[in-house]
PDB file of N, CA and C in Angstrom:
ATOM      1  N   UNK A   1      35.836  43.559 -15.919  1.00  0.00           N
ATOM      2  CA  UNK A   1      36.099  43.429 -17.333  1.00  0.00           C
ATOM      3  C   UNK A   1      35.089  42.430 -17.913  1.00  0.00           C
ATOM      4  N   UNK A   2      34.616  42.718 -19.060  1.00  0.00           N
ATOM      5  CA  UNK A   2      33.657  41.664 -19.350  1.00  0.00           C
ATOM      6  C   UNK A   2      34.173  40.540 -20.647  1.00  0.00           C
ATOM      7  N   UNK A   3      32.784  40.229 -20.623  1.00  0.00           N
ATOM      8  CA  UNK A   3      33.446  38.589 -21.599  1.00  0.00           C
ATOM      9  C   UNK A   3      34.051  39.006 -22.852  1.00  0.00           C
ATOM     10  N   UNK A   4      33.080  40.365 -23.021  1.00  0.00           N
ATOM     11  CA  UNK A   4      34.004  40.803 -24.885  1.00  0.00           C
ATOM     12  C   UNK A   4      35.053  41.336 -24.798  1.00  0.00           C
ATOM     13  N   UNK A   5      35.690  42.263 -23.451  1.00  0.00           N
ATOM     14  CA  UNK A   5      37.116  42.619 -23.427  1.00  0.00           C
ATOM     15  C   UNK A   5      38.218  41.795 -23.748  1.00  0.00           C
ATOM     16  N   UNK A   6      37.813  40.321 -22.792  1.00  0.00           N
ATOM     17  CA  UNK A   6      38.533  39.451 -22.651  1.00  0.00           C
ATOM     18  C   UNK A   6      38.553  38.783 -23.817  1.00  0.00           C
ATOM     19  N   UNK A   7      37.991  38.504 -24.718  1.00  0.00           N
ATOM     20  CA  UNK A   7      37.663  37.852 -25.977  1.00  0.00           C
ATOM     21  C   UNK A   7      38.552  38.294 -27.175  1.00  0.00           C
ATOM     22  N   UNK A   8      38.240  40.027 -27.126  1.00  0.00           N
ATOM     23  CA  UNK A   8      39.109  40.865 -27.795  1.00  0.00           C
ATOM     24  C   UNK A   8      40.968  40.757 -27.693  1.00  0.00           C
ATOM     25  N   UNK A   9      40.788  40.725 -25.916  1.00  0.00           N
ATOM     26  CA  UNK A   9      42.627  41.071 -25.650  1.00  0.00           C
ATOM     27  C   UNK A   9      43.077  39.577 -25.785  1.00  0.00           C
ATOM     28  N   UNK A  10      42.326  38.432 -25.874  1.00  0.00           N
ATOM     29  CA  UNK A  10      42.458  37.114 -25.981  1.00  0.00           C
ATOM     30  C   UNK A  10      43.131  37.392 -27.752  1.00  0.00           C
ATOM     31  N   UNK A  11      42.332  37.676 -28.302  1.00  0.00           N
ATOM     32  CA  UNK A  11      42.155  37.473 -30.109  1.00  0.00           C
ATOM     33  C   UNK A  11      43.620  38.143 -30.589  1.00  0.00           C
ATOM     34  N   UNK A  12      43.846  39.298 -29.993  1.00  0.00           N
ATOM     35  CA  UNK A  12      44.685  39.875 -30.321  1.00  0.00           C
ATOM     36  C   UNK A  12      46.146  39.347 -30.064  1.00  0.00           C
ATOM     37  N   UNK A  13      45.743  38.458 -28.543  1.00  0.00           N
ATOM     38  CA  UNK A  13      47.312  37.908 -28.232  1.00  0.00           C
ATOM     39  C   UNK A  13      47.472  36.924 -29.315  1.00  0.00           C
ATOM     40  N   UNK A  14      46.147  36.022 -29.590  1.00  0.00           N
ATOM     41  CA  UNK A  14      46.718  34.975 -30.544  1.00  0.00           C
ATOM     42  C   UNK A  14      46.965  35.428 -32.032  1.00  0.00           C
ATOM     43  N   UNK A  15      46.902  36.396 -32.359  1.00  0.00           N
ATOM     44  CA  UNK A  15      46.986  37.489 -33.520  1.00  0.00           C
ATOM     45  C   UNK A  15      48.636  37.313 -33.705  1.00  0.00           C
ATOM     46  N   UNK A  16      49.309  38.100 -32.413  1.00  0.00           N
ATOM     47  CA  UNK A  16      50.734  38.161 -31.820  1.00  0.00           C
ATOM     48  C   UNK A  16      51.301  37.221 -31.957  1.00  0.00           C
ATOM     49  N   UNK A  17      50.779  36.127 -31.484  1.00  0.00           N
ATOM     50  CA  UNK A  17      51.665  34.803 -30.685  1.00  0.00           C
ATOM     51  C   UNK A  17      52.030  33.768 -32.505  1.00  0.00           C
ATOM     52  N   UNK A  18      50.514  34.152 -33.218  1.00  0.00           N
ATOM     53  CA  UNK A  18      50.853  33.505 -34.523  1.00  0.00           C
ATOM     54  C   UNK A  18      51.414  34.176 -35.535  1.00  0.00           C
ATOM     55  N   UNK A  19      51.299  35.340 -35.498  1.00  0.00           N
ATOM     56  CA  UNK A  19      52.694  35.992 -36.239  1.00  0.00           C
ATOM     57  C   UNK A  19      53.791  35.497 -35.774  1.00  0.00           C
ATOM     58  N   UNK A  20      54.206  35.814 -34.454  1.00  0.00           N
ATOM     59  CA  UNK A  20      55.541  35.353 -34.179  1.00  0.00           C
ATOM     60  C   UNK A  20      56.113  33.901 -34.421  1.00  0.00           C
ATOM     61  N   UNK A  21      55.205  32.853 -34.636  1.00  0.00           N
ATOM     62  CA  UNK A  21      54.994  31.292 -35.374  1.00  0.00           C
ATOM     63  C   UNK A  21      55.238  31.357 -36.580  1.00  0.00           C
ATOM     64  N   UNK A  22      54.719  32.401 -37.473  1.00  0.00           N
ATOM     65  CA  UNK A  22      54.903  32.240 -38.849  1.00  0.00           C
ATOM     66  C   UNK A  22      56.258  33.495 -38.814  1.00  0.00           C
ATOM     67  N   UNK A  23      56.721  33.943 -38.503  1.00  0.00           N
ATOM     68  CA  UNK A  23      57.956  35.019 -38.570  1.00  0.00           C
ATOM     69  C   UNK A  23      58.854  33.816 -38.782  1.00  0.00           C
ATOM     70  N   UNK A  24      60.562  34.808 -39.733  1.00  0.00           N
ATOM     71  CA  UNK A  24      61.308  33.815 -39.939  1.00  0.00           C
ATOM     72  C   UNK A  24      62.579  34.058 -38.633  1.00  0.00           C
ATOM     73  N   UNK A  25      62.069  34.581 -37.543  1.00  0.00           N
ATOM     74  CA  UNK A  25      62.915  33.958 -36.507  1.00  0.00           C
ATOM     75  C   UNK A  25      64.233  32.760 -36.376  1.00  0.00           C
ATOM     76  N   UNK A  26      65.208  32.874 -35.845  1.00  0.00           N
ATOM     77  CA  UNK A  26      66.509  31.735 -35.620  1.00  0.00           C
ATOM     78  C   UNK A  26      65.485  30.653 -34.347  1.00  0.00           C
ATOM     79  N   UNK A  27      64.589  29.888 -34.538  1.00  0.00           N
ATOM     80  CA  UNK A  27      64.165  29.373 -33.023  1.00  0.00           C
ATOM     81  C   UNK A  27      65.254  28.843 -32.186  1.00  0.00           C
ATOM     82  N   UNK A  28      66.263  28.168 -32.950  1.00  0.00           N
ATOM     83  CA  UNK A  28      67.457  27.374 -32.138  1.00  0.00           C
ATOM     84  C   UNK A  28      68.455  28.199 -31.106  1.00  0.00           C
ATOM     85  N   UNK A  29      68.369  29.817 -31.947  1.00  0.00           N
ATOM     86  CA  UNK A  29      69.142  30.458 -30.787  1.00  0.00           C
ATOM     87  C   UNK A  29      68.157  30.930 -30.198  1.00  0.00           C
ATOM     88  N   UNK A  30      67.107  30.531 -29.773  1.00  0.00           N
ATOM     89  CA  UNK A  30      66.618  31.153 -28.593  1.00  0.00           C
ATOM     90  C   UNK A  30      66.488  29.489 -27.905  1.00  0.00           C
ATOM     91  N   UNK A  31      66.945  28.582 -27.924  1.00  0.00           N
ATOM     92  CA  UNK A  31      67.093  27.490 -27.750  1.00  0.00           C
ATOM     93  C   UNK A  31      67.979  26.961 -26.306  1.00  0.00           C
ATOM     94  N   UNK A  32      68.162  27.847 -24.957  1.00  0.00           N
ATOM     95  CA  UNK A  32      68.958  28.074 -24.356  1.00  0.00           C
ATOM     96  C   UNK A  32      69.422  27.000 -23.429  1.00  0.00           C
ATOM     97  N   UNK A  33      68.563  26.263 -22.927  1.00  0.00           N
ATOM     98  CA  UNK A  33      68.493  25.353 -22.402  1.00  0.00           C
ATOM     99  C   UNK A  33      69.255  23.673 -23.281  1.00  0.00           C
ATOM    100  N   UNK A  34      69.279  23.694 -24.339  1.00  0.00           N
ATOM    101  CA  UNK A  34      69.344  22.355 -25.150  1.00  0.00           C
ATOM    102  C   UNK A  34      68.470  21.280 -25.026  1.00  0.00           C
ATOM    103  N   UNK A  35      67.259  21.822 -24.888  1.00  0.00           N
ATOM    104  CA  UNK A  35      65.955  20.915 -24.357  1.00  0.00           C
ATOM    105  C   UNK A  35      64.880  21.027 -25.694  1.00  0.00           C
ATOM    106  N   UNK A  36      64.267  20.004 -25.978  1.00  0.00           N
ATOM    107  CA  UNK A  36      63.802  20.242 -27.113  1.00  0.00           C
ATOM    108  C   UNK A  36      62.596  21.187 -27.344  1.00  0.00           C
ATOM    109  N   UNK A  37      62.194  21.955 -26.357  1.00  0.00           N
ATOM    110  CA  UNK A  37      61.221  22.795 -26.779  1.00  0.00           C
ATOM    111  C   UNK A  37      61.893  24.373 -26.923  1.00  0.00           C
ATOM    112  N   UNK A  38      61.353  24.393 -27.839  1.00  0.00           N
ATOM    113  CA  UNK A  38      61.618  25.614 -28.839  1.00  0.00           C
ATOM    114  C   UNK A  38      61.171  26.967 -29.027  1.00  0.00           C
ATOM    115  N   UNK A  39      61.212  27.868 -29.231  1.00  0.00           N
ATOM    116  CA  UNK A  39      60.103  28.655 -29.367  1.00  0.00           C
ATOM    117  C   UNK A  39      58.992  28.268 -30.140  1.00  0.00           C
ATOM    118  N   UNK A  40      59.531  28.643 -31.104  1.00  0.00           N
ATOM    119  CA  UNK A  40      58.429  27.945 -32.185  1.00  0.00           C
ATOM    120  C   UNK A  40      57.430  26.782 -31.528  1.00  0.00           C
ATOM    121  N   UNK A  41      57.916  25.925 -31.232  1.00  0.00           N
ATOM    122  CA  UNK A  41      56.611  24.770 -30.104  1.00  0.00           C
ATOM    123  C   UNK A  41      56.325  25.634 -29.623  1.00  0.00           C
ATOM    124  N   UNK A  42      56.772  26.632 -28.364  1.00  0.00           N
ATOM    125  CA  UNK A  42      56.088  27.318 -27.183  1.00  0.00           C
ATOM    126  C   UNK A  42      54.615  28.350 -28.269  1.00  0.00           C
ATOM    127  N   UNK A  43      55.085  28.628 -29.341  1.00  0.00           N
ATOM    128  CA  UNK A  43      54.332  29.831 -29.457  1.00  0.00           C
ATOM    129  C   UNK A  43      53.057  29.227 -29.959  1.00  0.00           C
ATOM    130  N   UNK A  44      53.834  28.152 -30.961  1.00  0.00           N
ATOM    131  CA  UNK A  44      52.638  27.198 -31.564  1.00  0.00           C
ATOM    132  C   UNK A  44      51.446  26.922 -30.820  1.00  0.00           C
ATOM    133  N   UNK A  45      51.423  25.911 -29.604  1.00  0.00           N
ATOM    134  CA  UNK A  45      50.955  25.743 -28.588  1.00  0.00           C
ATOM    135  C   UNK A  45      50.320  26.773 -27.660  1.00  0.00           C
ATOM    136  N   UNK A  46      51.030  28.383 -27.717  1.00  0.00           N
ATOM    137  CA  UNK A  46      50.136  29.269 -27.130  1.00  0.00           C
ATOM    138  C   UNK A  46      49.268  29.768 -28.309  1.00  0.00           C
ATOM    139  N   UNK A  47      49.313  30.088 -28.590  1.00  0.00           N
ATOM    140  CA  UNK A  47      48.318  29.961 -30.467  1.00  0.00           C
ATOM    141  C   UNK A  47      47.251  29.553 -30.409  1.00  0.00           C
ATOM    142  N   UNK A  48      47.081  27.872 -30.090  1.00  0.00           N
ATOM    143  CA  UNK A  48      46.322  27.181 -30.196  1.00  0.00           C
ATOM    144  C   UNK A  48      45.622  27.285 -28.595  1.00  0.00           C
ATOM    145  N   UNK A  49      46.116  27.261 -27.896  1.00  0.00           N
ATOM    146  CA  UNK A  49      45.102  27.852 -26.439  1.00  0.00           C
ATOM    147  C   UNK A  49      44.587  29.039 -26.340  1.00  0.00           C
ATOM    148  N   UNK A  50      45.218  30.557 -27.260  1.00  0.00           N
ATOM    149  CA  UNK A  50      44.735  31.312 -26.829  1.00  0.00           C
ATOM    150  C   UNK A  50      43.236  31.337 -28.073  1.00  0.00           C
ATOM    151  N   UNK A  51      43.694  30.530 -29.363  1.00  0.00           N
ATOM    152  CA  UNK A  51      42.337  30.406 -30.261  1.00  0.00           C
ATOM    153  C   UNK A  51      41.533  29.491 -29.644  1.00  0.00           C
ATOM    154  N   UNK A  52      41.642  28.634 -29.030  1.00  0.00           N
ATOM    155  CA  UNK A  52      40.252  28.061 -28.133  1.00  0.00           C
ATOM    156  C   UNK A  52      40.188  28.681 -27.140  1.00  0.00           C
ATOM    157  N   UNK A  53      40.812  29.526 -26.686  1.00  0.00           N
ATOM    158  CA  UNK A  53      39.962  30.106 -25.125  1.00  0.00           C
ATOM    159  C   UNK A  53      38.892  31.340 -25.774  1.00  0.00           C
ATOM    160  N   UNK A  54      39.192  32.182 -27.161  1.00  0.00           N
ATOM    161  CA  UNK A  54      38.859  33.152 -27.884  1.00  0.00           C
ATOM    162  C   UNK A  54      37.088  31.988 -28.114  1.00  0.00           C
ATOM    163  N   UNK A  55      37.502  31.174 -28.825  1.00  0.00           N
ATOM    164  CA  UNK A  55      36.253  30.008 -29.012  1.00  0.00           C
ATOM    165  C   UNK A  55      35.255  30.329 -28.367  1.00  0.00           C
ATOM    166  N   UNK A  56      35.691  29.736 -26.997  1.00  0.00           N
ATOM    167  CA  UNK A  56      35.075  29.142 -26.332  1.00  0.00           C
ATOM    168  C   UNK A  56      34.289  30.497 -25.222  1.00  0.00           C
ATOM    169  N   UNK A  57      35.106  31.779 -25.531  1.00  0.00           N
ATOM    170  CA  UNK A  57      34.505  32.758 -24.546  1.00  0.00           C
ATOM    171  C   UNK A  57      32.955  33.535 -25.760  1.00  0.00           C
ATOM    172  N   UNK A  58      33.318  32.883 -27.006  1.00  0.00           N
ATOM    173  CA  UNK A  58      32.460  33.018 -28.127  1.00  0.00           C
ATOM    174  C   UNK A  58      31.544  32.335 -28.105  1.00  0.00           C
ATOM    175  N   UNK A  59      31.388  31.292 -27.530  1.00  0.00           N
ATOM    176  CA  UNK A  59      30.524  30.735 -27.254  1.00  0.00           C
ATOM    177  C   UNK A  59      29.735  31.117 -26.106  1.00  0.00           C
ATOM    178  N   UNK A  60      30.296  31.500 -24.902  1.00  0.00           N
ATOM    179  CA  UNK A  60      29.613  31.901 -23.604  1.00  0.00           C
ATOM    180  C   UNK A  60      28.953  32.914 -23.731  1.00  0.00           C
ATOM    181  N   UNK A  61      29.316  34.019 -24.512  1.00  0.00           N
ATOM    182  CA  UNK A  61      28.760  35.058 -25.108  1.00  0.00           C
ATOM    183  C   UNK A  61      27.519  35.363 -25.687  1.00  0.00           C
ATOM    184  N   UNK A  62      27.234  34.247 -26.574  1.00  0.00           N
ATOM    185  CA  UNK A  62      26.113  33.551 -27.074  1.00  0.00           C
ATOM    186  C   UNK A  62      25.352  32.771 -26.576  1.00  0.00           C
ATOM    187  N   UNK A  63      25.667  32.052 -25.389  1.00  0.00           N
ATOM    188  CA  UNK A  63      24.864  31.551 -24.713  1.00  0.00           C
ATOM    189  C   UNK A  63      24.158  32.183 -23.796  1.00  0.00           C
ATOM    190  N   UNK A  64      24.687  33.236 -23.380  1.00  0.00           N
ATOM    191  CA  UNK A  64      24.700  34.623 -22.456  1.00  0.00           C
ATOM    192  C   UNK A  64      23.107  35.336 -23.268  1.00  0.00           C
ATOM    193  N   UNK A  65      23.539  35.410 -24.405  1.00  0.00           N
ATOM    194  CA  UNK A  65      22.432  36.061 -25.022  1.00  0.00           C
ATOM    195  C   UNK A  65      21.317  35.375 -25.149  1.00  0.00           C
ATOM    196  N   UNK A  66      21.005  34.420 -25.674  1.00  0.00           N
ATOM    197  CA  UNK A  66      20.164  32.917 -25.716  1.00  0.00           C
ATOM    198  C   UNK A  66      19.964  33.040 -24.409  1.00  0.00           C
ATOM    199  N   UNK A  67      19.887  33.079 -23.392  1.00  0.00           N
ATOM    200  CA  UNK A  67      19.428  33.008 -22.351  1.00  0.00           C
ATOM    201  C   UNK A  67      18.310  34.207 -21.636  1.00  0.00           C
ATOM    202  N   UNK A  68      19.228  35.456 -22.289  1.00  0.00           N
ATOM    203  CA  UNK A  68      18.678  36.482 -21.854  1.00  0.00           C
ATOM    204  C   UNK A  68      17.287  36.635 -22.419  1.00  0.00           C
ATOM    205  N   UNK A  69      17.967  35.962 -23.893  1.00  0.00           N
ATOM    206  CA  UNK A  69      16.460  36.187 -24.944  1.00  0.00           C
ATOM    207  C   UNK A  69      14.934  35.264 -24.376  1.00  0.00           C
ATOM    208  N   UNK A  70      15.469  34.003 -23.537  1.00  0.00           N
ATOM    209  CA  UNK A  70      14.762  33.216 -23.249  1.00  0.00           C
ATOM    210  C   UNK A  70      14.009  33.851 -21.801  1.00  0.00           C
ATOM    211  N   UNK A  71      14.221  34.546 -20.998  1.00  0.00           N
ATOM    212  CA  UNK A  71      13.837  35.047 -20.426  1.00  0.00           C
ATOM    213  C   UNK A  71      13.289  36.416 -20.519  1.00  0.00           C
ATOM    214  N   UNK A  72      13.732  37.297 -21.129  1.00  0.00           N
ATOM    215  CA  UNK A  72      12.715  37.919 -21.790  1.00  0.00           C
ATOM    216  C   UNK A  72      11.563  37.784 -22.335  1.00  0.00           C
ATOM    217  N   UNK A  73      11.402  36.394 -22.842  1.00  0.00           N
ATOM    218  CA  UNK A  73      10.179  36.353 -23.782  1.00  0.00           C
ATOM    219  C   UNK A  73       9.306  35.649 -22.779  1.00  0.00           C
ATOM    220  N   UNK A  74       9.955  34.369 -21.609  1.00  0.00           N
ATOM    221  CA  UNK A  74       9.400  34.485 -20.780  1.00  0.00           C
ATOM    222  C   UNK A  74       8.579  35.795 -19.900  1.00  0.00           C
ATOM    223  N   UNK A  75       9.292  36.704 -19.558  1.00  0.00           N
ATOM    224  CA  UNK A  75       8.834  37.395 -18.278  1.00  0.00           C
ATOM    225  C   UNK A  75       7.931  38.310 -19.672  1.00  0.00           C
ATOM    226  N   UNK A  76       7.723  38.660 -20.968  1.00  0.00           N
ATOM    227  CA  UNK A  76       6.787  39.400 -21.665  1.00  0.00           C
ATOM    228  C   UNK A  76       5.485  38.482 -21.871  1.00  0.00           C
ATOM    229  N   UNK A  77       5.242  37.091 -21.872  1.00  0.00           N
ATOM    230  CA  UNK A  77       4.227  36.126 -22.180  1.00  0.00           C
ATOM    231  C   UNK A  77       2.888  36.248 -21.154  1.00  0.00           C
TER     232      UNK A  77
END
């Protein structure tokens, strides 16, 4: 699988995960435990990891290319 699959099925979960953050959901009854994390925290928090892992595979991507380009122009000189 490559870096843009993963980038894509990345984007889309955090697509999911932040709808379900902004939905008007009961978080307390899914609250089962009586422990203070919540859904709402859980989803929040996956949200925000799955938009920096999306980042950051955006970045590798680009560096991926920048590299290629740099060697190309090497091995044509």
């Amino acid at each position: 699988m490559s870096l843009g699959h993963i980038k894509a099925r990345i984007t889309m979960t955090t697509e999911i995960l932040c709808s379900i953050f902004h939905s008007d959901f009961d978080s307390q009854r899914w609250n089962l435990t009586g422990h203070n994390t919540t859904l709402d925290k859980i989803a929040r928090l996956l949200c925000r990891q799955t938009d920096h892992a999306a980042l950051f595979i955006g970045y590798l991507l680009e560096r991926g290319k920048n590299q290629q380009d740099v060697v190309r122009h090497s091995v044509s000189s």
